[in-house]
N, C-alpha and C. Protein backbone atom coordinates (compact mmCIF):
# COMPACT_ATOMS: atom_id res chain seq x y z
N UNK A 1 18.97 47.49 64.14
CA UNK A 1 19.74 48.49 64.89
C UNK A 1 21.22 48.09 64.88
N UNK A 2 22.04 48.88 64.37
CA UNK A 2 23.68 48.77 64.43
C UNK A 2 23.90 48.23 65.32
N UNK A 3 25.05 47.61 65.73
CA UNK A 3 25.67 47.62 66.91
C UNK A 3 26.63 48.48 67.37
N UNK A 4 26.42 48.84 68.92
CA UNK A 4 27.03 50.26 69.44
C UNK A 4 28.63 49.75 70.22
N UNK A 5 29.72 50.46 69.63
CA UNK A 5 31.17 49.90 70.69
C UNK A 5 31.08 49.96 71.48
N UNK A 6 31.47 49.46 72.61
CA UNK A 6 31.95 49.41 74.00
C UNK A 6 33.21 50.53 74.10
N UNK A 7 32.66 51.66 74.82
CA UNK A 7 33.91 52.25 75.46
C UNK A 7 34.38 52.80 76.64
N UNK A 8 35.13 52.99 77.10
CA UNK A 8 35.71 53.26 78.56
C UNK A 8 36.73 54.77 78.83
N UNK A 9 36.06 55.88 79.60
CA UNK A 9 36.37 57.09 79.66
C UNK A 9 37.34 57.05 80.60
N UNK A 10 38.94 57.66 80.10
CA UNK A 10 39.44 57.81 81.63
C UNK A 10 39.84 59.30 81.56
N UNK A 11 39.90 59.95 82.56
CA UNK A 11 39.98 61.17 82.92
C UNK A 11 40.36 61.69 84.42
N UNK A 12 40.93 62.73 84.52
CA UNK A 12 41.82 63.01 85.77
C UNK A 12 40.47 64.78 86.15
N UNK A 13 40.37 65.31 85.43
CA UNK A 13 39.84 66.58 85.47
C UNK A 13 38.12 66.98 85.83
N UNK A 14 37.69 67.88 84.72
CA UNK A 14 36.42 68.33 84.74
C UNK A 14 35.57 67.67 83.61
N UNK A 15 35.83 66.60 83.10
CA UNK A 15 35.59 65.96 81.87
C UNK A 15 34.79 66.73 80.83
N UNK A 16 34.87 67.45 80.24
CA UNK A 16 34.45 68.31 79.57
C UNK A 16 34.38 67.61 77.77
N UNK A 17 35.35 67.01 78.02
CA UNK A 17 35.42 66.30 76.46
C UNK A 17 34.36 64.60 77.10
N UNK A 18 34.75 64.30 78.20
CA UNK A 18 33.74 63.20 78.60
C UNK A 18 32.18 63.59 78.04
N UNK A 19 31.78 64.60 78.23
CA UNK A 19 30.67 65.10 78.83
C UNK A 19 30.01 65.07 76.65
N UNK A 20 30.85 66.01 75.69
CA UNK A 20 30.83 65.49 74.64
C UNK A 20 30.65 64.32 73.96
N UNK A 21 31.65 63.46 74.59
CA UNK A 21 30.94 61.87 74.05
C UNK A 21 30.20 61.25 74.51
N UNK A 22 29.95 61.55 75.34
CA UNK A 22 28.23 60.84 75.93
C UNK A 22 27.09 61.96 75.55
N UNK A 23 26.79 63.12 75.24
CA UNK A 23 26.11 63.58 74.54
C UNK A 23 25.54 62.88 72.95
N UNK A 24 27.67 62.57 72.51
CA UNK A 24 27.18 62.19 70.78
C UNK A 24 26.55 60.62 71.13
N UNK A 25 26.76 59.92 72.30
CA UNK A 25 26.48 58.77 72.28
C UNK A 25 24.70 58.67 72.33
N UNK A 26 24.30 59.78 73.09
CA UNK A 26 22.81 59.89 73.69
C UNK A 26 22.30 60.23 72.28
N UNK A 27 22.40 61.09 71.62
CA UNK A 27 22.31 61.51 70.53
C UNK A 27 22.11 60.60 68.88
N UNK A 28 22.96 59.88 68.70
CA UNK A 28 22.84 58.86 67.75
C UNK A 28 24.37 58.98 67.14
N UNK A 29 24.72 59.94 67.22
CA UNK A 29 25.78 59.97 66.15
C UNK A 29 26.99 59.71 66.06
N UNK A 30 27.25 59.20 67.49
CA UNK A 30 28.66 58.59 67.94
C UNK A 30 28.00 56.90 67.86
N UNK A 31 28.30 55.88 67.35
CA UNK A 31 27.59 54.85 67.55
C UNK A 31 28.75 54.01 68.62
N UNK A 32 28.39 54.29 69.99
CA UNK A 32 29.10 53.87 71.02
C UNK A 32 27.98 54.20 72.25
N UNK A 33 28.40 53.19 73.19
CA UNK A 33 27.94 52.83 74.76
C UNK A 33 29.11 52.97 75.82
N UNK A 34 28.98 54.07 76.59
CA UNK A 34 30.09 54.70 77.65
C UNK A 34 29.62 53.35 79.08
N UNK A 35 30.19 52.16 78.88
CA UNK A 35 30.06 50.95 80.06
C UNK A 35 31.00 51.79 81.38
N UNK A 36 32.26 52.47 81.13
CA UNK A 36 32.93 52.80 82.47
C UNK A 36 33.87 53.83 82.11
N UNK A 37 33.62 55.04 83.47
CA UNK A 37 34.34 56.00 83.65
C UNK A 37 35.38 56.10 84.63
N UNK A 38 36.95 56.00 85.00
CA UNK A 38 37.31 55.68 85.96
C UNK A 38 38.60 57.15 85.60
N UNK A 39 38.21 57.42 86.61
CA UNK A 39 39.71 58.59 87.38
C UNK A 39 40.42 58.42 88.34
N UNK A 40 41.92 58.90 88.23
CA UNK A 40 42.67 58.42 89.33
C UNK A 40 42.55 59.91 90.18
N UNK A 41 41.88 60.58 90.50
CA UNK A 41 41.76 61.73 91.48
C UNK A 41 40.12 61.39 92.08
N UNK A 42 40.33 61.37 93.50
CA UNK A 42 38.94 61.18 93.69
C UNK A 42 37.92 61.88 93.60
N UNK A 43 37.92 63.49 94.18
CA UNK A 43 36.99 64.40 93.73
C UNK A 43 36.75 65.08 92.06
N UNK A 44 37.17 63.97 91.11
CA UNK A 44 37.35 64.40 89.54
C UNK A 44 36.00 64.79 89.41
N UNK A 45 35.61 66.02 89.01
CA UNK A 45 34.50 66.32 88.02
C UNK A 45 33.93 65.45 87.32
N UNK A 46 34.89 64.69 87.12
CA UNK A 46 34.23 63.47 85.90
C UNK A 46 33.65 62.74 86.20
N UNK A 47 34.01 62.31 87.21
CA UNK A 47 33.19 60.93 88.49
C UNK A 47 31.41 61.68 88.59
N UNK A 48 31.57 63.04 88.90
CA UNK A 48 30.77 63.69 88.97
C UNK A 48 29.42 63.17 88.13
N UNK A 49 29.97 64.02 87.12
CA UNK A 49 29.69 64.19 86.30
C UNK A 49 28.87 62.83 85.52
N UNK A 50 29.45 61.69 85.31
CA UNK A 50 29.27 60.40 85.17
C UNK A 50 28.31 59.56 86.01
N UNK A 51 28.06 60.30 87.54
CA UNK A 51 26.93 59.73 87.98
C UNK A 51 25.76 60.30 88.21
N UNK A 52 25.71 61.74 87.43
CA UNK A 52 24.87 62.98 87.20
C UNK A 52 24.15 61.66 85.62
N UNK A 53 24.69 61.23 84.92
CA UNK A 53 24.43 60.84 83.84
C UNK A 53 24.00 59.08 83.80
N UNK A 54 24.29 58.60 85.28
CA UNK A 54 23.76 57.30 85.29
C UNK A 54 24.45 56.47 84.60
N UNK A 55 25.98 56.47 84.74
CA UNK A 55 27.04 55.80 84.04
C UNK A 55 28.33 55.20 84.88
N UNK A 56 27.87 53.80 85.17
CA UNK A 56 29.29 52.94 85.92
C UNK A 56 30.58 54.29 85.97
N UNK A 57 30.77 54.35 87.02
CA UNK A 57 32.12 54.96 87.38
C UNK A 57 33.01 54.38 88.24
N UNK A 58 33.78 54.79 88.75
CA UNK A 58 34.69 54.58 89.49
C UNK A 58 36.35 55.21 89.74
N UNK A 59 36.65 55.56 90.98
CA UNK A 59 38.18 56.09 91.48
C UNK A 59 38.85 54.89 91.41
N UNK A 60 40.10 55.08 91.05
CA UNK A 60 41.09 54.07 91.37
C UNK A 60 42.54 54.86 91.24
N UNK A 61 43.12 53.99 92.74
CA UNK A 61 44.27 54.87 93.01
C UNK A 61 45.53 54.45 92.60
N UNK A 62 45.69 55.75 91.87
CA UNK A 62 47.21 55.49 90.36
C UNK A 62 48.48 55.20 91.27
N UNK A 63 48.63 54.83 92.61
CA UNK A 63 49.75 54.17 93.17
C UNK A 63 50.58 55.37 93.47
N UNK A 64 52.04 55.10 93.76
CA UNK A 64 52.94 55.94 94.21
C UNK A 64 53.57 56.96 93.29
N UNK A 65 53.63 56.59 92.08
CA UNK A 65 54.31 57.66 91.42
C UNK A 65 52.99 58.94 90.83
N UNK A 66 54.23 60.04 90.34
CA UNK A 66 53.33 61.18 89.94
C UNK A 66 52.43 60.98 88.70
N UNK A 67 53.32 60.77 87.51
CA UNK A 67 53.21 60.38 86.19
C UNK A 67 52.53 59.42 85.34
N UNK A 68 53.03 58.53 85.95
CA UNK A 68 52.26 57.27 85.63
C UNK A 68 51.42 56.04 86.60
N UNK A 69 50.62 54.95 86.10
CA UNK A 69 50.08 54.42 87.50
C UNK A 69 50.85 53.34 87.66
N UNK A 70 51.57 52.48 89.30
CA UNK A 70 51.82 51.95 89.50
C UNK A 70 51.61 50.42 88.99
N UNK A 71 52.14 49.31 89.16
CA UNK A 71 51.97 48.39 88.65
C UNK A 71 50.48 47.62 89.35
N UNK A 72 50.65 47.83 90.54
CA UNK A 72 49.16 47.28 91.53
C UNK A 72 48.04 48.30 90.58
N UNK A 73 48.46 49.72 90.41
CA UNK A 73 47.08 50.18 89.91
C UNK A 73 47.13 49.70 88.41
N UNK A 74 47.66 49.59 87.91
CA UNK A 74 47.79 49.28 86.49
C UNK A 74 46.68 47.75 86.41
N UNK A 75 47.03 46.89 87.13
CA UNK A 75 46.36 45.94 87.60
C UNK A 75 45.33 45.71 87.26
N UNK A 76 44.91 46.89 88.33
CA UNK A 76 43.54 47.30 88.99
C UNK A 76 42.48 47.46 87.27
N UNK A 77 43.45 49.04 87.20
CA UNK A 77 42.57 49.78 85.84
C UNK A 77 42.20 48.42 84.36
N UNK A 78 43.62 47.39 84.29
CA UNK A 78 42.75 46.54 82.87
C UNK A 78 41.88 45.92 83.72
N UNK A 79 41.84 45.27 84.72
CA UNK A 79 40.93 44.13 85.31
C UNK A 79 39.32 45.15 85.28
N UNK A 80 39.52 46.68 85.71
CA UNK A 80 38.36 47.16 85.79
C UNK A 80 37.72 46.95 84.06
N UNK A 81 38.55 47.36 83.47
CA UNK A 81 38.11 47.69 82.01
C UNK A 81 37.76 46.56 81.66
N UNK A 82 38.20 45.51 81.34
CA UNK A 82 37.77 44.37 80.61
C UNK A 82 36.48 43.91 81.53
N UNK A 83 36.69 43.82 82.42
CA UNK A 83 35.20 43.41 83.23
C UNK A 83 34.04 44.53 82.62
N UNK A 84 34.14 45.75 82.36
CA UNK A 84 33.36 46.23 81.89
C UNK A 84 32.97 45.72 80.77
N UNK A 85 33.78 44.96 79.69
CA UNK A 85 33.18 44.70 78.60
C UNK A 85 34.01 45.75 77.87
N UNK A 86 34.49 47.14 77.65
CA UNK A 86 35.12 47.99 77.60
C UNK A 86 35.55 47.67 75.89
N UNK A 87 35.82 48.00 74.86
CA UNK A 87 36.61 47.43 73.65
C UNK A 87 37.28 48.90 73.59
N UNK A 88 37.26 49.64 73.81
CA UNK A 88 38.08 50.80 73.59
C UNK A 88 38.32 51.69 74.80
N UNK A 89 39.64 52.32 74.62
CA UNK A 89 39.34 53.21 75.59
C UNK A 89 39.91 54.64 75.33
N UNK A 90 38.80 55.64 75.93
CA UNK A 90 38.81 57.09 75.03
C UNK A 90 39.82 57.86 76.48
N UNK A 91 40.74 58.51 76.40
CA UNK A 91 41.41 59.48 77.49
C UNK A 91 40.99 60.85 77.07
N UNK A 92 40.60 61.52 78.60
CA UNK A 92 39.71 63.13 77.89
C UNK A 92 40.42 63.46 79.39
N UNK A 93 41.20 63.91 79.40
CA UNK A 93 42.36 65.03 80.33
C UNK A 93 42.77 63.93 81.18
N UNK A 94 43.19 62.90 80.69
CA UNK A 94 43.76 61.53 81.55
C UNK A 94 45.29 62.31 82.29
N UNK A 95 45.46 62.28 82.92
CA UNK A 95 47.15 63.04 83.20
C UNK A 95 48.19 62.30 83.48
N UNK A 96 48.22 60.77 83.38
CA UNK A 96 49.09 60.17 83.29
C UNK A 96 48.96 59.13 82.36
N UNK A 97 50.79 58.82 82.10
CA UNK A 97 51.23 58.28 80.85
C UNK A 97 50.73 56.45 81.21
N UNK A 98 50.30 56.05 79.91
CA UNK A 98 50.18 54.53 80.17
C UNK A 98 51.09 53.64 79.56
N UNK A 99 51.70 52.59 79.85
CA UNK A 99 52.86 51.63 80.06
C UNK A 99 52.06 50.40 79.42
N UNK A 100 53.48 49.51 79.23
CA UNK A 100 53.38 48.08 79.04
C UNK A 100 51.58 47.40 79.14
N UNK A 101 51.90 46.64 80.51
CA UNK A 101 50.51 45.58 80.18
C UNK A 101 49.09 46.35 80.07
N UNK A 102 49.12 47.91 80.38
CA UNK A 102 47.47 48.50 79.92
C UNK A 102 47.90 48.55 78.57
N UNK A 103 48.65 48.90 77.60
CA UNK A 103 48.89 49.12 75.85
C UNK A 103 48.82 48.33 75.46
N UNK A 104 49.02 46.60 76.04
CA UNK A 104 48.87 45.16 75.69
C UNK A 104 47.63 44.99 75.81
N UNK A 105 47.23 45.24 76.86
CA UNK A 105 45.69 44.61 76.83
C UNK A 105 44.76 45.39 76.14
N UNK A 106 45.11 46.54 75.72
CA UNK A 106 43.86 47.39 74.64
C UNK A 106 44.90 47.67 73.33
N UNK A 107 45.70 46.46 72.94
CA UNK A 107 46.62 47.16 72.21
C UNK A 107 46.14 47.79 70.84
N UNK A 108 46.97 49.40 70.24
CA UNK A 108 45.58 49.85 69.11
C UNK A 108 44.63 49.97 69.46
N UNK A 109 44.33 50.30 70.88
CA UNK A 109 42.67 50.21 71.25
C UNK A 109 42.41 51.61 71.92
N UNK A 110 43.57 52.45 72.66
CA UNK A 110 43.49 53.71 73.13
C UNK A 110 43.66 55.12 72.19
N UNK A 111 42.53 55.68 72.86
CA UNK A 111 42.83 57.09 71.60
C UNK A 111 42.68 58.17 72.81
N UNK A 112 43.55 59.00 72.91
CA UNK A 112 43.66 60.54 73.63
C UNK A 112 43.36 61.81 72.27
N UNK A 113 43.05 62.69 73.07
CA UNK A 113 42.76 64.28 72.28
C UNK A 113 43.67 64.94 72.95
N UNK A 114 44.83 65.50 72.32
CA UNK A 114 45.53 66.37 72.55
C UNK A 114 45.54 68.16 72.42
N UNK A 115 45.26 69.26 72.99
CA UNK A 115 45.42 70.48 72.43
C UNK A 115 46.41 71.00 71.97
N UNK A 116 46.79 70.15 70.69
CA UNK A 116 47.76 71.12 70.33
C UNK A 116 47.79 70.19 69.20
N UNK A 117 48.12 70.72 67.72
CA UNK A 117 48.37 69.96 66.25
C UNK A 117 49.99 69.52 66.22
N UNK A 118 49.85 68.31 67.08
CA UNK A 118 51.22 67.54 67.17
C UNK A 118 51.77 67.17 65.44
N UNK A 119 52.64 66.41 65.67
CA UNK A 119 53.62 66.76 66.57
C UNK A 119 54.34 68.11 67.34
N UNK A 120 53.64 69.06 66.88
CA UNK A 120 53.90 70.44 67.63
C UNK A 120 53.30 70.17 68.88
N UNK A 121 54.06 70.85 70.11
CA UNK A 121 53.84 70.93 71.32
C UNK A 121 53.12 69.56 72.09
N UNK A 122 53.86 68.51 72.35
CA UNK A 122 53.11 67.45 72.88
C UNK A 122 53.83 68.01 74.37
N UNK A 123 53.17 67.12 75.70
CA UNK A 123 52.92 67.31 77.09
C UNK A 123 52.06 68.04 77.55
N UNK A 124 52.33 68.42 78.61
CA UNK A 124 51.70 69.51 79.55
C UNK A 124 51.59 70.89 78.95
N UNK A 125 50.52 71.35 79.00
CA UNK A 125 49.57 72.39 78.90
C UNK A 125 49.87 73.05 77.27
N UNK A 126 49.97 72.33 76.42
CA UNK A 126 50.32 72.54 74.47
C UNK A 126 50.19 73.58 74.79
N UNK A 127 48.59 74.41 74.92
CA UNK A 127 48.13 75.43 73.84
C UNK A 127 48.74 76.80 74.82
N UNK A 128 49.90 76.69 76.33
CA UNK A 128 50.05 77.48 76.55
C UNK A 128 51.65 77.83 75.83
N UNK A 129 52.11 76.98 75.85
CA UNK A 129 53.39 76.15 74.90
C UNK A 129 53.09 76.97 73.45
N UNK A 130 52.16 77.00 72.68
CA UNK A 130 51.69 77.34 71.38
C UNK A 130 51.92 79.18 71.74
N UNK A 131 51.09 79.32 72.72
CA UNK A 131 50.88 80.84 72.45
C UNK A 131 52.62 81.39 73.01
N UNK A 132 52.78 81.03 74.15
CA UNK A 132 54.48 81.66 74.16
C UNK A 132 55.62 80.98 72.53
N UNK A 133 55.09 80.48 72.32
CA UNK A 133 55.99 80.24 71.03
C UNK A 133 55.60 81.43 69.77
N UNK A 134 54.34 81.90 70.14
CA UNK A 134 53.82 82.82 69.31
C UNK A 134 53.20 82.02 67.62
N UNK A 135 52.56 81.02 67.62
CA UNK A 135 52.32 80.49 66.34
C UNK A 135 50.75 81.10 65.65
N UNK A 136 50.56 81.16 65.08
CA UNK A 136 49.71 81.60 63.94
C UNK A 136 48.37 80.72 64.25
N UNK A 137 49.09 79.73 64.33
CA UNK A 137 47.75 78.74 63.96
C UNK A 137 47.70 77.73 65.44
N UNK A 138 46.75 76.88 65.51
CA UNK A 138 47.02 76.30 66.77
C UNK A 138 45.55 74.51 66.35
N UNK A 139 45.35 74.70 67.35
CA UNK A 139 44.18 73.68 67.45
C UNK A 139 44.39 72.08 68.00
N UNK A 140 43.75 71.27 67.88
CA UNK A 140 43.94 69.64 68.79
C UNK A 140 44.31 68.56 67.95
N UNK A 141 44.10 67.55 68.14
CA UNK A 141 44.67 66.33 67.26
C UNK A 141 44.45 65.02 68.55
N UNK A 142 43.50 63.97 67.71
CA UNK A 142 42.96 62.84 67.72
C UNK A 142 44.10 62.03 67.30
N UNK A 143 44.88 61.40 68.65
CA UNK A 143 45.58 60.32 68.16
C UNK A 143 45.60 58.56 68.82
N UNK A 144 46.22 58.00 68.18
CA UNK A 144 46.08 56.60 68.93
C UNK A 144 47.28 57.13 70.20
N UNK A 145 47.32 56.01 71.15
CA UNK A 145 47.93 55.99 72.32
C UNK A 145 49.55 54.82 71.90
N UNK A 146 50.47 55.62 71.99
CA UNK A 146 51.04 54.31 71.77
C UNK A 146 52.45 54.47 73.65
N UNK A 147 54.02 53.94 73.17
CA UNK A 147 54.87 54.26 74.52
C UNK A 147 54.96 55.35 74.81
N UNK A 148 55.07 56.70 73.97
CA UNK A 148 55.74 57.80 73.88
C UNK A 148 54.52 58.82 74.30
N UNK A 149 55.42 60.03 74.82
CA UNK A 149 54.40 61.47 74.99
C UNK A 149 53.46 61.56 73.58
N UNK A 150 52.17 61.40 73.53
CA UNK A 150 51.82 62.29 72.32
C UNK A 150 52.44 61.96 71.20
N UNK A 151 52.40 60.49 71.10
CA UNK A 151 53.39 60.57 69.82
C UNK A 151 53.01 59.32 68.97
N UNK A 152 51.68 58.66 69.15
CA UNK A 152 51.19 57.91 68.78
C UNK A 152 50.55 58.12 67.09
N UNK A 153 49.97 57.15 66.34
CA UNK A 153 49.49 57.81 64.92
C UNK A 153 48.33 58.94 65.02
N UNK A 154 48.19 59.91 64.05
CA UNK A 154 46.97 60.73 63.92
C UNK A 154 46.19 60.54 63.37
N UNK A 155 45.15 60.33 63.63
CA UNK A 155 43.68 60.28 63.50
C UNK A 155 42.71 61.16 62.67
N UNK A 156 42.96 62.20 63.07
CA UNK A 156 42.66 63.41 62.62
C UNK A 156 42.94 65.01 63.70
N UNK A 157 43.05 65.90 63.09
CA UNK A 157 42.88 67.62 63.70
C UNK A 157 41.79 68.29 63.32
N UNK A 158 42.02 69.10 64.60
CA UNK A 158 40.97 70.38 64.35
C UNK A 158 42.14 71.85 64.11
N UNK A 159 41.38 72.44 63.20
CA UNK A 159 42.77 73.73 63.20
C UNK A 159 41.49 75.26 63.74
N UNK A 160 42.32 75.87 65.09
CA UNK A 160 42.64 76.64 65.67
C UNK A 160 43.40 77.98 65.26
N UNK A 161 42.57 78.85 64.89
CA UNK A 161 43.73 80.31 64.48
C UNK A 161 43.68 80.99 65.84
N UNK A 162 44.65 81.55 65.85
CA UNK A 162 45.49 82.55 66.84
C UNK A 162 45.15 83.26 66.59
N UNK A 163 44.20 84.22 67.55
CA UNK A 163 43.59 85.54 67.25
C UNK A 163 44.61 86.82 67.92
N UNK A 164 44.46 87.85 66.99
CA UNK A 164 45.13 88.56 68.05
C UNK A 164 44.37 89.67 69.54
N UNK A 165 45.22 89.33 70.54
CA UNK A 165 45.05 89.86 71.54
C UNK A 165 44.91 88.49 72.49
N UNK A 166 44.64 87.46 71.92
CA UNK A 166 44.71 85.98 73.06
C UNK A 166 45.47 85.86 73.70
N UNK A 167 45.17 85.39 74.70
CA UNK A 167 45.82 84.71 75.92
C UNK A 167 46.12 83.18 75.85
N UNK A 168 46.81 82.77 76.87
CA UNK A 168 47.03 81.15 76.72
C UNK A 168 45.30 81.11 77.16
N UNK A 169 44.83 81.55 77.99
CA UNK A 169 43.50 81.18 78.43
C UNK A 169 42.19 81.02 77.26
N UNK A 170 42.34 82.09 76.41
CA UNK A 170 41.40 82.50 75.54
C UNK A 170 41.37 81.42 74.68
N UNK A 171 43.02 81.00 74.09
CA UNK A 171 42.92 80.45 73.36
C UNK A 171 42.86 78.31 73.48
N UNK A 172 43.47 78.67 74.87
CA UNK A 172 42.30 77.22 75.21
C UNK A 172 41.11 76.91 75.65
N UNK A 173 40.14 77.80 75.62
CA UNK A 173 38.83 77.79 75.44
C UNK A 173 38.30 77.41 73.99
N UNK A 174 39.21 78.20 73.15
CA UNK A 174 38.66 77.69 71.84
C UNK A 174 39.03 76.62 71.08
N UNK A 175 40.31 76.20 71.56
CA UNK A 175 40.74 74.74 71.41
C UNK A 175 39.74 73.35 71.96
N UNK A 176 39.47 74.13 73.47
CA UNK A 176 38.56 73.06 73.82
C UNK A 176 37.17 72.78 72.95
N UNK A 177 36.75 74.13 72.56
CA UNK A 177 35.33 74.13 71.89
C UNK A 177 35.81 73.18 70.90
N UNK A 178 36.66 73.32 69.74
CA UNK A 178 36.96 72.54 68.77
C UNK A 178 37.15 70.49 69.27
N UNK A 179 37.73 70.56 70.18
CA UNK A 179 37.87 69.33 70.69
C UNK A 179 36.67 68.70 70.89
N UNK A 180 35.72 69.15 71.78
CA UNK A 180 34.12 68.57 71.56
C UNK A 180 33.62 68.48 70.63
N UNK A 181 33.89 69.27 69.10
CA UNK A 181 33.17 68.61 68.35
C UNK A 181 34.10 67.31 67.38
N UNK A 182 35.34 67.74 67.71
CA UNK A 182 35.89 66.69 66.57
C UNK A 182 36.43 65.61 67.69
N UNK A 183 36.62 65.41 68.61
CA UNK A 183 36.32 63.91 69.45
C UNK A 183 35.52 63.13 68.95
N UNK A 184 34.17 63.28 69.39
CA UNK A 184 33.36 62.08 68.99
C UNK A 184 32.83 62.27 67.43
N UNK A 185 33.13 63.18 66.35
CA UNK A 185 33.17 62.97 65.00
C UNK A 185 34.26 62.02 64.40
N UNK A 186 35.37 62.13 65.40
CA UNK A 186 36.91 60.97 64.92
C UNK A 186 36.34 59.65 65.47
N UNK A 187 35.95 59.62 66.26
CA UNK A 187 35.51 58.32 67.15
C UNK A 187 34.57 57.94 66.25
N UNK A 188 33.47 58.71 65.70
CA UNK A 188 32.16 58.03 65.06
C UNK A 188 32.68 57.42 63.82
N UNK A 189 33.56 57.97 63.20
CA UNK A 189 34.24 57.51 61.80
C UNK A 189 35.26 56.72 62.08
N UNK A 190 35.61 56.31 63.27
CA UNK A 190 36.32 55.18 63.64
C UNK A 190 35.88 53.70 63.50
N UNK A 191 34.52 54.04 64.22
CA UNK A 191 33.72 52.67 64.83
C UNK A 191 32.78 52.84 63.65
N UNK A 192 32.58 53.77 62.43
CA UNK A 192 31.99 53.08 61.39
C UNK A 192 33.05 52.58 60.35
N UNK A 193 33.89 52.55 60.15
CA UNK A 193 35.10 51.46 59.66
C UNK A 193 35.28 52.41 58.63
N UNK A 194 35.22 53.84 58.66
CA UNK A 194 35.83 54.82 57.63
C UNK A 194 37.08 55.21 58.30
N UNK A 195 37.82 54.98 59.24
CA UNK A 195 39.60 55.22 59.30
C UNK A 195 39.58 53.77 59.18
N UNK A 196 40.74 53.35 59.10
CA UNK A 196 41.35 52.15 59.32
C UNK A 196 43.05 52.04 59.93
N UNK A 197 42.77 51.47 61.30
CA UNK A 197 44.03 51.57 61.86
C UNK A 197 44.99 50.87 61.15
N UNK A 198 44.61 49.87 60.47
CA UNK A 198 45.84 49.03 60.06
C UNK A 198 46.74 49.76 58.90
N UNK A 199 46.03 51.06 58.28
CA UNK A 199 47.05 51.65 57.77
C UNK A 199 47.69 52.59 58.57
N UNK A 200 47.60 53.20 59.68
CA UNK A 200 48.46 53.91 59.96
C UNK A 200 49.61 53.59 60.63
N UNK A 201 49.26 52.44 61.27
CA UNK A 201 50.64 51.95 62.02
C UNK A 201 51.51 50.57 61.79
């Protein structure tokens, strides 16, 4: 039997892309083990969700600022992770930016899913960003985590057409659909040693 990665879900929302990689994990085809789920909102869906599924969770509180987590929580979150055993860690609607000693201690080790085929539209809410820009085409993108918004290496995309008559709503529904399946397909071809980080960065 292979051996399965260690990974660690963080998420602020309804984990919906969470909920995807622990499917591909249950499944066979993500070859990974979800050890810990931790959100900095306490009533997160995800927490939920994660103990609906019989999977270490945990809240932890992102400190004083809006954006990012404080240095006490920062703390907190590697000491949680590495105690998990953790070797990676996947962000699925994480809403704040991560800093210094968490990028050190998983350095090359964080990957977020973005809705939107960056470098077009990185931050807050892409695919509504996409549709007032009026673009043609749209869809997500699998990247590493590095200092910057969304601006880490790519991994891979999913491509998204702009239908007409969409809404920002419509069309992040179908962004999201695309994101569940190519999350844990980027992840599975990660942890079977078909990407290789050392070329992209």
């Amino acid at each position: 039997m292979s051996r399965k990665t260690k990974i660690a879900v963080l998420g602020s929302g309804r984990g919906s892309n969470f909920v995807s990689l622990a499917n591909a994990c249950n499944d066979g085809s993500l070859p990974a083990e979800i050890v810990m789920v931790i959100s900095d909102v306490k009533d997160a869906r995800i927490l939920q969700l994660a103990q609906e599924l019989r999977l270490p969770s945990k809240f932890i509180e992102p400190g004083k600022y809006r954006t990012k987590l404080d240095e006490t929580a920062e703390t907190d979150y590697v000491a949680t992770l590495l105690n998990s055993g953790a070797e990676w860690v996947a962000l699925a609607g994480f809403m704040r930016i991560l800093k210094g000693d968490f990028l050190r201690a998983f350095e090359q080790k964080v990957i977020n899913i973005h809705p939107s085929l960056l470098p077009a539209f990185p931050g807050l809410e892409a695919w509504k960003q996409a549709h007032e820009y009026g673009v043609r085409v749209s869809g997500c993108t699998v990247h590493l985590v590095d200092h910057g918004i969304d601006t880490g290496s790519i991994l891979a995309q999913g491509v998204v057409p702009v239908i007409e008559g969409d809404t920002p709503e419509s069309l992040h529904r179908r962004i999201q659909e695309e994101e569940h399946k190519l999350y844990p397909r980027t992840l599975a071809r990660l942890f079977n040693g078909e990407i290789s980080i050392g070329q992209l960065v």
